[in-house]
Protein backbone atom coordinates (compact mmCIF):
# COMPACT_ATOMS: atom_id res chain seq x y z
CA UNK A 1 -15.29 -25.29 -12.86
CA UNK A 2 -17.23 -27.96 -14.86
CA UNK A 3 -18.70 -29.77 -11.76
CA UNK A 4 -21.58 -28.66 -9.25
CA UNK A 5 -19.49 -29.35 -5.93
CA UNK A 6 -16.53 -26.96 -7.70
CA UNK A 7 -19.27 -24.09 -8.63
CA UNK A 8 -20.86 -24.55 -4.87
CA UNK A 9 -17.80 -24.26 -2.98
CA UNK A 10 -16.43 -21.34 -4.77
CA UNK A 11 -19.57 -19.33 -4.46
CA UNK A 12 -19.95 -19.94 -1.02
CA UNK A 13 -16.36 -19.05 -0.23
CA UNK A 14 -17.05 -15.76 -2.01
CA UNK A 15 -20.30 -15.23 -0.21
CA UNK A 16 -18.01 -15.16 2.94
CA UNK A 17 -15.05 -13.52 1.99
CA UNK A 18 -17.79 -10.41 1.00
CA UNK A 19 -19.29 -10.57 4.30
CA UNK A 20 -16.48 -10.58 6.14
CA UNK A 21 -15.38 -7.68 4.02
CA UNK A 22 -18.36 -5.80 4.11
CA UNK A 23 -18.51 -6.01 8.41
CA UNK A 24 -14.34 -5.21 8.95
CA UNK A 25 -14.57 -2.27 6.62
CA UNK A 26 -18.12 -0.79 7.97
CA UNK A 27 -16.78 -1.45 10.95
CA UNK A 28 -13.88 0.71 10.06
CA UNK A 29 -15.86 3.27 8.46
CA UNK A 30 -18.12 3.55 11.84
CA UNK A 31 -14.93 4.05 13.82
CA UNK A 32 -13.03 6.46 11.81
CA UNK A 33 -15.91 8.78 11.09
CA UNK A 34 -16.70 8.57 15.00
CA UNK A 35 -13.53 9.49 15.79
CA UNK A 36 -13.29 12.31 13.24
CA UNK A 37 -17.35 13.18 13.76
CA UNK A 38 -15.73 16.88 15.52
CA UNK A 39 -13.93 17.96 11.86
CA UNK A 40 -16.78 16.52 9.95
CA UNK A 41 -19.09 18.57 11.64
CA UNK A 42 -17.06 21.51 11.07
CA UNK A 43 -16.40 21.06 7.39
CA UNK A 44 -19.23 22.92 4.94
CA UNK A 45 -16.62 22.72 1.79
CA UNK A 46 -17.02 18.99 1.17
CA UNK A 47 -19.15 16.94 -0.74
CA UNK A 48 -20.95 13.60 -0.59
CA UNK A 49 -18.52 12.39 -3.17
CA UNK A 50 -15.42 13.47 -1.40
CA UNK A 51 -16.27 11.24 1.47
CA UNK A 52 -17.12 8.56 -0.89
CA UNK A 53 -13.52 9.33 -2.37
CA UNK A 54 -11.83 9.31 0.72
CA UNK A 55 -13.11 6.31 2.20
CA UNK A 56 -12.87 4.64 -0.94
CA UNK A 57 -8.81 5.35 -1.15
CA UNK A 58 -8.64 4.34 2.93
CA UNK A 59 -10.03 0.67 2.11
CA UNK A 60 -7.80 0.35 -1.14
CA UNK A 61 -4.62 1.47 1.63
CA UNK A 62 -5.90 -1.10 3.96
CA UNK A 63 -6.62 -3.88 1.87
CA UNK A 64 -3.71 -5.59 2.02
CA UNK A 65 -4.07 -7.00 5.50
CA UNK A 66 -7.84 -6.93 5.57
CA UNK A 67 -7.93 -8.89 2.65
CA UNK A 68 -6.11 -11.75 3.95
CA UNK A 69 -8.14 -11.48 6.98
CA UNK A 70 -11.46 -11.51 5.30
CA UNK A 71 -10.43 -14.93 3.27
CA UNK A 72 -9.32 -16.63 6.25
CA UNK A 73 -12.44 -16.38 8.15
CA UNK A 74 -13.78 -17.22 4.85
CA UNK A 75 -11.64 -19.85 4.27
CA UNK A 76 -12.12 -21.36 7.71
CA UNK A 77 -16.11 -21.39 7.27
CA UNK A 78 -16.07 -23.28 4.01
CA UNK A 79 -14.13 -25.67 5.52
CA UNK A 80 -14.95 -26.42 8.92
CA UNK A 81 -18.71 -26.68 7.77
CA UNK A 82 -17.78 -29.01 5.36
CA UNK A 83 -16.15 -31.35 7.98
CA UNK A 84 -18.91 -30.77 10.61
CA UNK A 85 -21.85 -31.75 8.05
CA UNK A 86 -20.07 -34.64 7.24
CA UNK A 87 -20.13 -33.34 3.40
CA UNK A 88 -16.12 -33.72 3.76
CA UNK A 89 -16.66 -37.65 4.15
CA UNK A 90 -19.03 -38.09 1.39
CA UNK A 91 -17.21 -36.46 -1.37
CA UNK A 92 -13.99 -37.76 -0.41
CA UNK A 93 -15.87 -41.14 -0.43
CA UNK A 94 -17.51 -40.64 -3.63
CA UNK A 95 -13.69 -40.73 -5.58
CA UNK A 96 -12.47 -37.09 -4.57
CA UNK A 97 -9.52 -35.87 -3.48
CA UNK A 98 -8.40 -32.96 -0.70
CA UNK A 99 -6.08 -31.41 -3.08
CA UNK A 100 -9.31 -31.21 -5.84
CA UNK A 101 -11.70 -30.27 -3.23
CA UNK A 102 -9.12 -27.28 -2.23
CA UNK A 103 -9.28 -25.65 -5.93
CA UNK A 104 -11.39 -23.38 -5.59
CA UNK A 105 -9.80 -22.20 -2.66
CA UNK A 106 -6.48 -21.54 -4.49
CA UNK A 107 -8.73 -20.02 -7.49
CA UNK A 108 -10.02 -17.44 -5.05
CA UNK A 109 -6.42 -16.66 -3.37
CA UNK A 110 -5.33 -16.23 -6.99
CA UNK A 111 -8.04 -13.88 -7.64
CA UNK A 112 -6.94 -11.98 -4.52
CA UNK A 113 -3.43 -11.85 -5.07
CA UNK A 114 -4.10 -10.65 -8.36
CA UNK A 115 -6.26 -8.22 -7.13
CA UNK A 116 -3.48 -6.87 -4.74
CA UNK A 117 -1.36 -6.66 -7.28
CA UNK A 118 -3.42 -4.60 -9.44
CA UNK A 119 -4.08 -2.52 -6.02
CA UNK A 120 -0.45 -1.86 -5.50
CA UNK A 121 0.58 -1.17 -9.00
CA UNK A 122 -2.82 1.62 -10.30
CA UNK A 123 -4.59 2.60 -7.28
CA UNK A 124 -2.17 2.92 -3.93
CA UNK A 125 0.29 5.35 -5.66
CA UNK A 126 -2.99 7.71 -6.29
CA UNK A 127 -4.35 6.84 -3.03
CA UNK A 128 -1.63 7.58 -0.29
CA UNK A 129 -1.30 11.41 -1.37
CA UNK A 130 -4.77 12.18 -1.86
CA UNK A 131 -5.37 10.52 2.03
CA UNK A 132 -2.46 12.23 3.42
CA UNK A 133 -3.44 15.89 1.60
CA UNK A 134 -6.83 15.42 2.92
CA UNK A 135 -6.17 14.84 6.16
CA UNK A 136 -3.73 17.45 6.57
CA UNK A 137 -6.58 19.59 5.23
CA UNK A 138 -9.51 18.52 7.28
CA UNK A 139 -8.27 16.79 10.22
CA UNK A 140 -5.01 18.53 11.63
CA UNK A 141 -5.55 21.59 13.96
CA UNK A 142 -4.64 25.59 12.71
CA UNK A 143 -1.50 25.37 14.32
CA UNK A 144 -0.41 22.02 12.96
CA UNK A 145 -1.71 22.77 9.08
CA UNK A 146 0.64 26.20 9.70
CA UNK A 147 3.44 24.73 11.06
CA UNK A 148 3.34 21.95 7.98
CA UNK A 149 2.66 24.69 5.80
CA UNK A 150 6.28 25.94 6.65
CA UNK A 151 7.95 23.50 6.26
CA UNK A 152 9.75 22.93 3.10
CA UNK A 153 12.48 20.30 1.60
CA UNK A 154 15.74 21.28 -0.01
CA UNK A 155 17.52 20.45 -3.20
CA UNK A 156 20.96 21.75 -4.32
CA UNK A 157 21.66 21.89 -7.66
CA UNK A 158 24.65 22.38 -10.01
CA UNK A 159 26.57 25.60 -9.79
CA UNK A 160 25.14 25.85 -6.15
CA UNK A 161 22.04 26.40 -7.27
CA UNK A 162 19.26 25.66 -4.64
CA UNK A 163 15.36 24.68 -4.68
CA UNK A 164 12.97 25.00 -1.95
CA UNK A 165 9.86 23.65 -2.15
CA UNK A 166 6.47 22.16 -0.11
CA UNK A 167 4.88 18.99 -1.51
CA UNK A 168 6.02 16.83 -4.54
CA UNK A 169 3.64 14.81 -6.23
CA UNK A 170 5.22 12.22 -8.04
CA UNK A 171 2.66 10.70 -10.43
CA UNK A 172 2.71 13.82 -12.14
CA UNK A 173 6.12 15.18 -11.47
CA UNK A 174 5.30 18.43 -10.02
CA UNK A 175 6.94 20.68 -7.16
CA UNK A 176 4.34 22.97 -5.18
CA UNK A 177 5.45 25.80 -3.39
CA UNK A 178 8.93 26.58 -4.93
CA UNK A 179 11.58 28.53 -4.17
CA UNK A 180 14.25 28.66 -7.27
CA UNK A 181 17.82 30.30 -6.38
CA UNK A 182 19.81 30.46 -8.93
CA UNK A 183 22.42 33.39 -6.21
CA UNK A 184 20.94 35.22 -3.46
CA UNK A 185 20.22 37.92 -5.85
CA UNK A 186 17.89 35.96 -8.17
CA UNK A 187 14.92 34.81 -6.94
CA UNK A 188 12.18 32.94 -8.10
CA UNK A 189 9.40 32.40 -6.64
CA UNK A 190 6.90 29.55 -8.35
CA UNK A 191 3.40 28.50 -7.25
CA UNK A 192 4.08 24.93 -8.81
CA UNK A 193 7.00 23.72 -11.02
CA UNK A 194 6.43 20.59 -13.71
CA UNK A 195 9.58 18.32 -14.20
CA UNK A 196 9.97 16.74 -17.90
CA UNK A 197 12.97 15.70 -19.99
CA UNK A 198 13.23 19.22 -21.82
CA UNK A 199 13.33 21.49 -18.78
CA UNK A 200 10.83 22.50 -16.40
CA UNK A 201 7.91 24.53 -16.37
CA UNK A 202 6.70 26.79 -13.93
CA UNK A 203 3.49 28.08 -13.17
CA UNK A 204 2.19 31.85 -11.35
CA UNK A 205 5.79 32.98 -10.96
CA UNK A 206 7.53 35.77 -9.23
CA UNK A 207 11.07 37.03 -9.86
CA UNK A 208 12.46 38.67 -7.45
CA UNK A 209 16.46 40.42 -7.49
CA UNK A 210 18.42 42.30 -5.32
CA UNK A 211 19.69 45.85 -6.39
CA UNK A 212 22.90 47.99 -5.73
CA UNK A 213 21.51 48.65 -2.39
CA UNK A 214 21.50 45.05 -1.35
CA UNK A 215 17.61 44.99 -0.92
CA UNK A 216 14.89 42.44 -2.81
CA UNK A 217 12.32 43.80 -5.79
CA UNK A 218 10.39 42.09 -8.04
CA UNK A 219 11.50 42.03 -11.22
CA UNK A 220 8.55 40.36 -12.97
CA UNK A 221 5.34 38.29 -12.63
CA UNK A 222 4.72 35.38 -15.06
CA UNK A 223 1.82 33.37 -15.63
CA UNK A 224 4.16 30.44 -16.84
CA UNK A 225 7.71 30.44 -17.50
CA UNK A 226 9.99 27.72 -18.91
CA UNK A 227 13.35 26.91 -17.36
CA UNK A 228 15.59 24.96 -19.91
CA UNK A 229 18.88 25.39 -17.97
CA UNK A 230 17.01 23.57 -14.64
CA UNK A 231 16.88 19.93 -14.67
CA UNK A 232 16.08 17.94 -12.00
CA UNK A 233 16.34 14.31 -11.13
CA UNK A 234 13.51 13.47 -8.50
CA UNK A 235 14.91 9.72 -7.96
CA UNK A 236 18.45 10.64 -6.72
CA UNK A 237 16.45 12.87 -4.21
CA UNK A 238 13.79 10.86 -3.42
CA UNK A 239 14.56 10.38 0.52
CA UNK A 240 13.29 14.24 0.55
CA UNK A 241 11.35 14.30 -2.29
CA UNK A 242 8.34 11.84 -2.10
CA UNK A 243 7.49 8.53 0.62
CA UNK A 244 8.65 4.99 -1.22
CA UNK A 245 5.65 3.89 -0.20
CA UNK A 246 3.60 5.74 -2.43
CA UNK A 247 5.13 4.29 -5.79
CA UNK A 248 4.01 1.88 -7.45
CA UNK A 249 5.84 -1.46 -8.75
CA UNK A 250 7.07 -0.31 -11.69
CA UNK A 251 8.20 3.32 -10.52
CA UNK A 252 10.35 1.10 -7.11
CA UNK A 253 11.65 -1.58 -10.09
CA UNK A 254 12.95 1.73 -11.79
CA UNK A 255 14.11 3.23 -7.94
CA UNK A 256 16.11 -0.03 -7.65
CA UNK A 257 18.29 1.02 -10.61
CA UNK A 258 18.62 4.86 -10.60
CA UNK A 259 18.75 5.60 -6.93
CA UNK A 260 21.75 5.98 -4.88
CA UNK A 261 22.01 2.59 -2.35
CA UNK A 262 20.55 3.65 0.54
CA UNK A 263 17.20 4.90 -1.36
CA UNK A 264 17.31 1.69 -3.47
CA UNK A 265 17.54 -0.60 -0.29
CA UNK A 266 14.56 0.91 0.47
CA UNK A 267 12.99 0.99 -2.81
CA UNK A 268 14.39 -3.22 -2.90
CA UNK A 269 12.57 -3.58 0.60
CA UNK A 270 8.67 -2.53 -0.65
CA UNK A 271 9.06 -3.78 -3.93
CA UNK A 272 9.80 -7.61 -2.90
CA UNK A 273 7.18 -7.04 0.16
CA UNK A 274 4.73 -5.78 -2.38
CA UNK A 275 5.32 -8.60 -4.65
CA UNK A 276 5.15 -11.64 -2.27
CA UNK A 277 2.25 -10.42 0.25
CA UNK A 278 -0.60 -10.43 -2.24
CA UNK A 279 0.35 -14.55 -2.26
CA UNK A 280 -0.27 -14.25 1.05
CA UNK A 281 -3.61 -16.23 0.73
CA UNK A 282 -2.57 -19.38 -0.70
CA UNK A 283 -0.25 -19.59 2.39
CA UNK A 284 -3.03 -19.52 4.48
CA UNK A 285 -4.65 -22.40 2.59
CA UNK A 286 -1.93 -24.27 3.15
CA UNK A 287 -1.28 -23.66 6.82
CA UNK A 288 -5.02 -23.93 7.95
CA UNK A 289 -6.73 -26.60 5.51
CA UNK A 290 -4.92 -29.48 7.50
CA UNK A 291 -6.21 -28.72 10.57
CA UNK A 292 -9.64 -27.83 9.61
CA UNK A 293 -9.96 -30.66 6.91
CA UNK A 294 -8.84 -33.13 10.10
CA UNK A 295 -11.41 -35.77 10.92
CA UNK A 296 -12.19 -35.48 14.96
CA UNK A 297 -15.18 -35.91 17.54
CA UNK A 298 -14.10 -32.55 19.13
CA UNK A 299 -12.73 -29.88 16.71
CA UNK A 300 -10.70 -26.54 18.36
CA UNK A 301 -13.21 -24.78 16.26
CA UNK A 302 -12.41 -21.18 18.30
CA UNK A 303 -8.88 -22.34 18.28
CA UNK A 304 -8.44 -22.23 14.73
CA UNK A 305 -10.03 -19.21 14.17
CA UNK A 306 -8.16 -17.54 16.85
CA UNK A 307 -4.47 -18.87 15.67
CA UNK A 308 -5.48 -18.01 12.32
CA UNK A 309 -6.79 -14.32 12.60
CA UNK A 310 -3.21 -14.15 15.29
CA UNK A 311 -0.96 -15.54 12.84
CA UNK A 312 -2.46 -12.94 10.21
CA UNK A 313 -1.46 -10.13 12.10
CA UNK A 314 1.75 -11.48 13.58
CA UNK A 315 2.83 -12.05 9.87
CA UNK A 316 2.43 -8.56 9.08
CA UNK A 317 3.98 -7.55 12.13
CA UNK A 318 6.87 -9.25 11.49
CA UNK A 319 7.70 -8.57 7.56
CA UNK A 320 7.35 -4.16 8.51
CA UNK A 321 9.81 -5.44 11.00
CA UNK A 322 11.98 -6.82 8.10
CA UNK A 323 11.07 -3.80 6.05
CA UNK A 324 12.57 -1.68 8.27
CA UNK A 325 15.57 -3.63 9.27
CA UNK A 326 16.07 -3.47 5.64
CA UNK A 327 15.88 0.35 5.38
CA UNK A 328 18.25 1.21 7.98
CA UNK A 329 20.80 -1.81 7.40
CA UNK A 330 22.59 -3.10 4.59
CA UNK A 331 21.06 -5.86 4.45
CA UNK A 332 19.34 -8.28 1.24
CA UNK A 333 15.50 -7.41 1.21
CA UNK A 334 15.44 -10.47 -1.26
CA UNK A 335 16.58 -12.67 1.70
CA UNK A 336 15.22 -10.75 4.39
CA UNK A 337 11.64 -10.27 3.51
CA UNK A 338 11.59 -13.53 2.34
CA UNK A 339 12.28 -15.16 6.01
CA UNK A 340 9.41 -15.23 6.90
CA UNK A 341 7.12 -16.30 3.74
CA UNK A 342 9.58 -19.45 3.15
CA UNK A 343 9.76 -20.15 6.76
CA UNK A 344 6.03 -20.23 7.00
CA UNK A 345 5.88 -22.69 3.95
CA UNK A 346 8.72 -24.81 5.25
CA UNK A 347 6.26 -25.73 8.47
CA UNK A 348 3.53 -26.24 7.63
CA UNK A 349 4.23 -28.09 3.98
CA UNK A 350 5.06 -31.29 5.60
CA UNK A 351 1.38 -31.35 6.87
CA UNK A 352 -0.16 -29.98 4.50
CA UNK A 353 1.29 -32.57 2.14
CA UNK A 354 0.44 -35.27 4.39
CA UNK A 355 -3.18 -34.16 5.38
CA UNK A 356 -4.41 -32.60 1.56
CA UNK A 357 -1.84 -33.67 -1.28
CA UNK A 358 -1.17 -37.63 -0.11
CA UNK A 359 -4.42 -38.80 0.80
């Protein structure tokens, strides 16, 4: 950005795209905790930075729609001020183009997308278990934290071997609450279980086995004990295991290869949503610039913002539609998912390029 207009416009259009930021997600924040104020008030075991935590990880899991949101407002202010203070008409008179005045627009999308990218890859696989483990601790009532605490998934293994077990966490490959029977007169029981290539490794363990009599002792107690003959393979059980959604790109690229087909539809479905919606953005420039960039004694100033904040949400409302069309029907995600972003371009190029790239 060697020129003043260039620096101007992109500050500006950051300037807004905080605001708007800032007032959706303490608006957010105002709502949630009033809506929650009963638990908070009840809860002595948290601290200051556990709040901070938690509604730190709930704007990361909502940024990928309030982002877009934020930059069209954004996007529509630069703009439309532009036009109305006539400052469109003198730098398009002093030599400039719309497609060179709309740079720093696409610089800031890109900064976004990359941003999203970065969100869905590092921080959403650490944030969607650590939201869902503290609301199940804080939020639920006694009987619904005891009947989740009961419930358990179930794994059979070679030989007939079984697993039961509570929770999974998959960025560190362990099992809580586990239940390893190896016959119904072995029993272990294993406070939490960690999965690697040589084996797995269990942690404040119980063995339990039946006698002549046909009743249950235990055996043993173990701080940890290591399992060599058990190996397990999380992906092929993933549709009990752990939510897709919580993975990041790499670990759904990887799903997409080792998984049986209906868990790699799936795994197809988020990865190619999580790939194209960060672009998201420079869509938006391309669908509202022409209107807002158009010359007129009476612009639909309320108009525009109120297609554009519509079409936002409609959009996302539309691809978790595909998403889940996707899951629960053999169909391409590649093609699917992709409806809508290249249908969306296919409209509104023709006057965009007319409006922004021609003249």
């Amino acid at each position: 950005m060697k020129h003043l207009w260039e620096r101007h416009l992109f500050v500006q259009l950051m300037k807004n795209l905080l605001f708007a930021l800032v007032s959706f997600y303490v608006l957010y924040i105002v709502i949630d905790s009033s809506m929650h104020s009963r638990h908070f008030s009840k809860i002595s075991h948290l601290h200051w930075n556990d709040y901070l935590t938690y509604y730190f990880y709930l704007m990361t899991k909502r940024a990928e729609i309030i982002l877009p949101l934020a930059f069209v407002l954004a996007l529509n202010k630069i703009l439309l001020s532009l036009n109305q203070s006539h400052a469109l008409i003198a730098l398009l008179t002093g030599g400039l183009k719309k497609r060179t005045l709309l740079r720093p627009c696409f610089m800031v999308a890109l900064l976004l997308a990359a941003f999203l990218l970065y969100n869905f890859q590092i921080v959403i696989p650490k944030a969607l278990p650590y939201l869902e483990s503290f609301e199940k601790q804080n939020f639920r009532k006694k009987e619904q934290q005891d009947y989740q605490a009961t419930s358990a998934y179930h794994l059979t293994l070679q030989d007939q071997e079984h697993l039961l077990f509570g929770r999974y966490d998959a960025t560190t490959h362990t099992l809580y609450d586990v239940y390893y029977l190896p016959s119904l007169g072995d029993i272990w029981k294993i406070k939490h279980l960690v999965h690697n290539t040589s084996g797995c490794l269990g942690y404040h363990i119980d063995h339990f086995v039946r006698n002549d009599q046909g009743n249950l002792y235990k055996e043993g107690s173990y701080q940890q004990y290591l399992f060599p003959e058990l190996t397990i393979d999380p992906m092929s059980h993933l549709s009990t295991v752990a939510l897709v959604e919580q993975m990041s790109l790499s670990e759904l690229y990887l799903l997409t290869k080792k998984s049986p087909a209906k868990i790699a539809q799936s795994a197809k479905a988020h990865l190619v949503f999580k790939l194209l919606s960060p672009f998201l953005s420079c869509l938006l420039i391309m669908s509202c610039a022409p209107f807002c960039m158009n010359f007129s004694r009476k612009l639909p100033i309320f108009l525009i913002y109120a297609i554009s904040i519509f079409g936002v949400i409609s959009f996302f409302i539309i691809t978790d539609s595909a998403i889940i069309l996707c899951e629960n029907n053999n169909m391409n995600p590649i093609i699917i998912i992709s409806l809508p972003f290249l249908l969306c371009i296919t409209g509104f190029w023709v006057k965009f390029k007319k409006a922004c790239l021609v003249s």
